[in-house]
PDB file of N, CA and C in Angstrom:
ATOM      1  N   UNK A   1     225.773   9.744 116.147  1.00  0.00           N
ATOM      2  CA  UNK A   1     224.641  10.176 115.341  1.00  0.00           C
ATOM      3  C   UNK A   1     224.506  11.701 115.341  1.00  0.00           C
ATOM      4  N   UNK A   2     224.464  12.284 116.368  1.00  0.00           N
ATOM      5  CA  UNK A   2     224.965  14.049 116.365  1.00  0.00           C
ATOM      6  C   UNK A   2     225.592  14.555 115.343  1.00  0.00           C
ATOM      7  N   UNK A   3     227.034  13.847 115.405  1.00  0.00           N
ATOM      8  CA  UNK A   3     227.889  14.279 114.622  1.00  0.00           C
ATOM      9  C   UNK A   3     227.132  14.265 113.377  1.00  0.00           C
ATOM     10  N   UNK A   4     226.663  13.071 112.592  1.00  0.00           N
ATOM     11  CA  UNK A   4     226.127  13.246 111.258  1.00  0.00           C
ATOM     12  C   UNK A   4     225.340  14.161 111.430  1.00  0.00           C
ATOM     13  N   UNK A   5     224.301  13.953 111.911  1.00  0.00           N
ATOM     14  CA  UNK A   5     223.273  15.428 111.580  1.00  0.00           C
ATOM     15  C   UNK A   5     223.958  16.891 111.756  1.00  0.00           C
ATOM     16  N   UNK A   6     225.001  17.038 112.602  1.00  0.00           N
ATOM     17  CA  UNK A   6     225.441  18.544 112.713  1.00  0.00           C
ATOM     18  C   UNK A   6     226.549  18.787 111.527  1.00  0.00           C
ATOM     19  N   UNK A   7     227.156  17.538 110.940  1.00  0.00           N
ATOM     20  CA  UNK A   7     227.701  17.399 109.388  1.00  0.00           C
ATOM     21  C   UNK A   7     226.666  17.833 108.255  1.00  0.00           C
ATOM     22  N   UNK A   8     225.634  17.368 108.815  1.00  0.00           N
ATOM     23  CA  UNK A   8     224.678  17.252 107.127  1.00  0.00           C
ATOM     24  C   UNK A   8     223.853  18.701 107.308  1.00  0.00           C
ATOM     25  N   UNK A   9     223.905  19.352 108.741  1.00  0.00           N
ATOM     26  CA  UNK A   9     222.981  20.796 108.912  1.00  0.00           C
ATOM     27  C   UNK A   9     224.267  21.911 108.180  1.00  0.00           C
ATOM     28  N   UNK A  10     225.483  21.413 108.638  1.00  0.00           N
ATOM     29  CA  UNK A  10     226.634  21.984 108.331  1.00  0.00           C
ATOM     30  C   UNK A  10     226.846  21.785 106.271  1.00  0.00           C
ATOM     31  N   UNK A  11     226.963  20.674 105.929  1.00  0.00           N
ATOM     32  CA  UNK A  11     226.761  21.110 104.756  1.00  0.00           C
ATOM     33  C   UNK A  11     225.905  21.219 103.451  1.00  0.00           C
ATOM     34  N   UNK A  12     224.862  21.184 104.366  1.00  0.00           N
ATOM     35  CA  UNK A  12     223.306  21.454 103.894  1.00  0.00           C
ATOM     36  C   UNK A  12     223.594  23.441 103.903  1.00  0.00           C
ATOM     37  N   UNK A  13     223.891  23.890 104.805  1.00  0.00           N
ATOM     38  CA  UNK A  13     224.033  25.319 104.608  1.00  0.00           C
ATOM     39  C   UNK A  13     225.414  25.975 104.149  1.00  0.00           C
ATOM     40  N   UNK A  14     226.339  25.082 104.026  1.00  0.00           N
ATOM     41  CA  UNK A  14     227.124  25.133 102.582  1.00  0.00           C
ATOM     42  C   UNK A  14     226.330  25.872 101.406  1.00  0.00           C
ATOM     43  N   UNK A  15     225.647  24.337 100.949  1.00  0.00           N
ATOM     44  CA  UNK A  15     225.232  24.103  99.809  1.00  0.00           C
ATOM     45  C   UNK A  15     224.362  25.207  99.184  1.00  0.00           C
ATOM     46  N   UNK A  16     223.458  25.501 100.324  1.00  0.00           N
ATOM     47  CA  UNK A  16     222.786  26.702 100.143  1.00  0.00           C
ATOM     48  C   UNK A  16     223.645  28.066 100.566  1.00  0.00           C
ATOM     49  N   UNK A  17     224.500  28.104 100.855  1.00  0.00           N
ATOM     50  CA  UNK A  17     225.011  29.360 100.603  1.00  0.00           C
ATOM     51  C   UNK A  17     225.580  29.506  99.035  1.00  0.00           C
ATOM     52  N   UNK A  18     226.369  28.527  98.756  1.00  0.00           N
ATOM     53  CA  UNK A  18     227.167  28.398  97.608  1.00  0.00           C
ATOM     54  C   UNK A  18     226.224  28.597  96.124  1.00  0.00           C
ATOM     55  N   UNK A  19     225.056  28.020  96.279  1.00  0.00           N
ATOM     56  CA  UNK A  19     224.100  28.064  95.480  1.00  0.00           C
ATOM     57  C   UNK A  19     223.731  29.776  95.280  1.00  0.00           C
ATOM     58  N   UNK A  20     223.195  30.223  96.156  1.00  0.00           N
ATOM     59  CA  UNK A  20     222.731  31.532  96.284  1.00  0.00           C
ATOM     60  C   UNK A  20     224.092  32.803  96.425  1.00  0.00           C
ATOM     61  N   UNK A  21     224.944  32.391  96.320  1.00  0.00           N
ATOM     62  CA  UNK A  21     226.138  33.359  95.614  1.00  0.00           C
ATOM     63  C   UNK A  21     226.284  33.161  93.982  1.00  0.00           C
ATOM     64  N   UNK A  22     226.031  31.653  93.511  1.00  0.00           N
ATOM     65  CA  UNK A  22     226.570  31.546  92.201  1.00  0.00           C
ATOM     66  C   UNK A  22     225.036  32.439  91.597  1.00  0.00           C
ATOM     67  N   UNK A  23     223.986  32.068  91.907  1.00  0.00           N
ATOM     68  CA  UNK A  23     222.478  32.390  91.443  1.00  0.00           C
ATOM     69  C   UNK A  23     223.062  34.353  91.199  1.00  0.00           C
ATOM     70  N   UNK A  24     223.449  34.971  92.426  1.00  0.00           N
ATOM     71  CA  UNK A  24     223.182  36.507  92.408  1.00  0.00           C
ATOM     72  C   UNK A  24     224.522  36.710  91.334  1.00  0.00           C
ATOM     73  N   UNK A  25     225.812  36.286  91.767  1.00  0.00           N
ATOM     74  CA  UNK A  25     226.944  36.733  90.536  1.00  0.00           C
ATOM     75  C   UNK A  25     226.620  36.108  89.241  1.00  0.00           C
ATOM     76  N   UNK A  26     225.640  35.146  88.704  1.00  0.00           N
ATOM     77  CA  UNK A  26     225.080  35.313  87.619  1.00  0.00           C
ATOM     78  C   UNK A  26     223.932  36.449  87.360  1.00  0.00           C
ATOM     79  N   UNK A  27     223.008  36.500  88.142  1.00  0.00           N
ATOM     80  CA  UNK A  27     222.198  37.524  87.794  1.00  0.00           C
ATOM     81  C   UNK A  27     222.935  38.943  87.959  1.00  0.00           C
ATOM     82  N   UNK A  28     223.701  39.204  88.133  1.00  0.00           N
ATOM     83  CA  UNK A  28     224.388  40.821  88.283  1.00  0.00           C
ATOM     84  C   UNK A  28     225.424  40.663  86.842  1.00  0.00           C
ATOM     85  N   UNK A  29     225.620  39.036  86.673  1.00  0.00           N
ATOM     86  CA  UNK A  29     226.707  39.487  85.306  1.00  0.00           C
ATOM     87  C   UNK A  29     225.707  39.753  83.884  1.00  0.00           C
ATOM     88  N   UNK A  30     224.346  38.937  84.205  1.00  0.00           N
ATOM     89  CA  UNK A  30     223.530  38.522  82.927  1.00  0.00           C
ATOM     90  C   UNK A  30     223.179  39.929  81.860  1.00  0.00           C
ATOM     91  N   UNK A  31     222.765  40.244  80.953  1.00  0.00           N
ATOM     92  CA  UNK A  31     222.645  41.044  80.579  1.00  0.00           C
ATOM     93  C   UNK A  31     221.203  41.340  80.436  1.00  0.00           C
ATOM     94  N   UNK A  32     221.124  42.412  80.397  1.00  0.00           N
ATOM     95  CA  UNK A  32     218.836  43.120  81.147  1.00  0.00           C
ATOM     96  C   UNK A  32     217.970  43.129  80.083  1.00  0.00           C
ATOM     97  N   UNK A  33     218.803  42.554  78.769  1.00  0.00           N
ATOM     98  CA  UNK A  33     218.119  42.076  77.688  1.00  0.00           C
ATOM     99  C   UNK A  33     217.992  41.274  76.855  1.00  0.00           C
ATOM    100  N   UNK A  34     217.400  40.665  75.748  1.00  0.00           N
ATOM    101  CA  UNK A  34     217.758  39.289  75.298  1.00  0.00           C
ATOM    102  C   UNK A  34     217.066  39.798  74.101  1.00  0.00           C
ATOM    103  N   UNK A  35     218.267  39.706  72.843  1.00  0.00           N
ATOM    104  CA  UNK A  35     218.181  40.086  71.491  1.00  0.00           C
ATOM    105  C   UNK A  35     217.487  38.998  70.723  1.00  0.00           C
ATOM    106  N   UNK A  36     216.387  39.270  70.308  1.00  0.00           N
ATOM    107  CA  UNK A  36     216.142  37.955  69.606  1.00  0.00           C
ATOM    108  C   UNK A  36     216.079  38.224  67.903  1.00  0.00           C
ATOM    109  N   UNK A  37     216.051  39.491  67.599  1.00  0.00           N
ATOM    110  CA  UNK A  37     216.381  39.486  65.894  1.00  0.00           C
ATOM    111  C   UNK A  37     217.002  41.014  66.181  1.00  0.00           C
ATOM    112  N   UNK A  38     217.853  41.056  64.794  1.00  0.00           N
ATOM    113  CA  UNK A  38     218.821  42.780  64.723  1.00  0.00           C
ATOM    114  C   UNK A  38     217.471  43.353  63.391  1.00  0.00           C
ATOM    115  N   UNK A  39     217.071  44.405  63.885  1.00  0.00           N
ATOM    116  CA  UNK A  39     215.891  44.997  63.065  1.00  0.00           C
ATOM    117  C   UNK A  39     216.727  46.041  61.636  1.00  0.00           C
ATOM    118  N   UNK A  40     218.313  45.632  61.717  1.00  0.00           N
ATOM    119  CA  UNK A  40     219.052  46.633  61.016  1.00  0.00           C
ATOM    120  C   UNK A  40     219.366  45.310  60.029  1.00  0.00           C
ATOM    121  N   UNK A  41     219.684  44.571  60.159  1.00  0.00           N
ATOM    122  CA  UNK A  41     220.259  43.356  59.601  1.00  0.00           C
ATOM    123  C   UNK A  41     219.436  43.009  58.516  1.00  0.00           C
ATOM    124  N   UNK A  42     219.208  43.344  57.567  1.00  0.00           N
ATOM    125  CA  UNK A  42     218.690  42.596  56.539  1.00  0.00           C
ATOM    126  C   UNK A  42     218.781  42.450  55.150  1.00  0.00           C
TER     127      UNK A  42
END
């Protein structure tokens, strides 16, 4: 029974590491603005 729980603490903080790398290398690739109409375009 150890074993499982020190498996599931083990990839319980996987999961949350893996999560919170993909979260920041999306937010550093995203772009700091969001175009919603071209005011030249018409």
């Amino acid at each position: 029974m150890k074993v499982l729980k020190a498996m599931l603490v083990a990839l319980t903080a996987a999961a949350l590491a893996a999560t919170a790398l993909l979260l920041l290398c999306q937010a550093k690739n995203a772009p700091h603005y969001v175009r919603i109409y071209d005011a030249g375009d018409n």
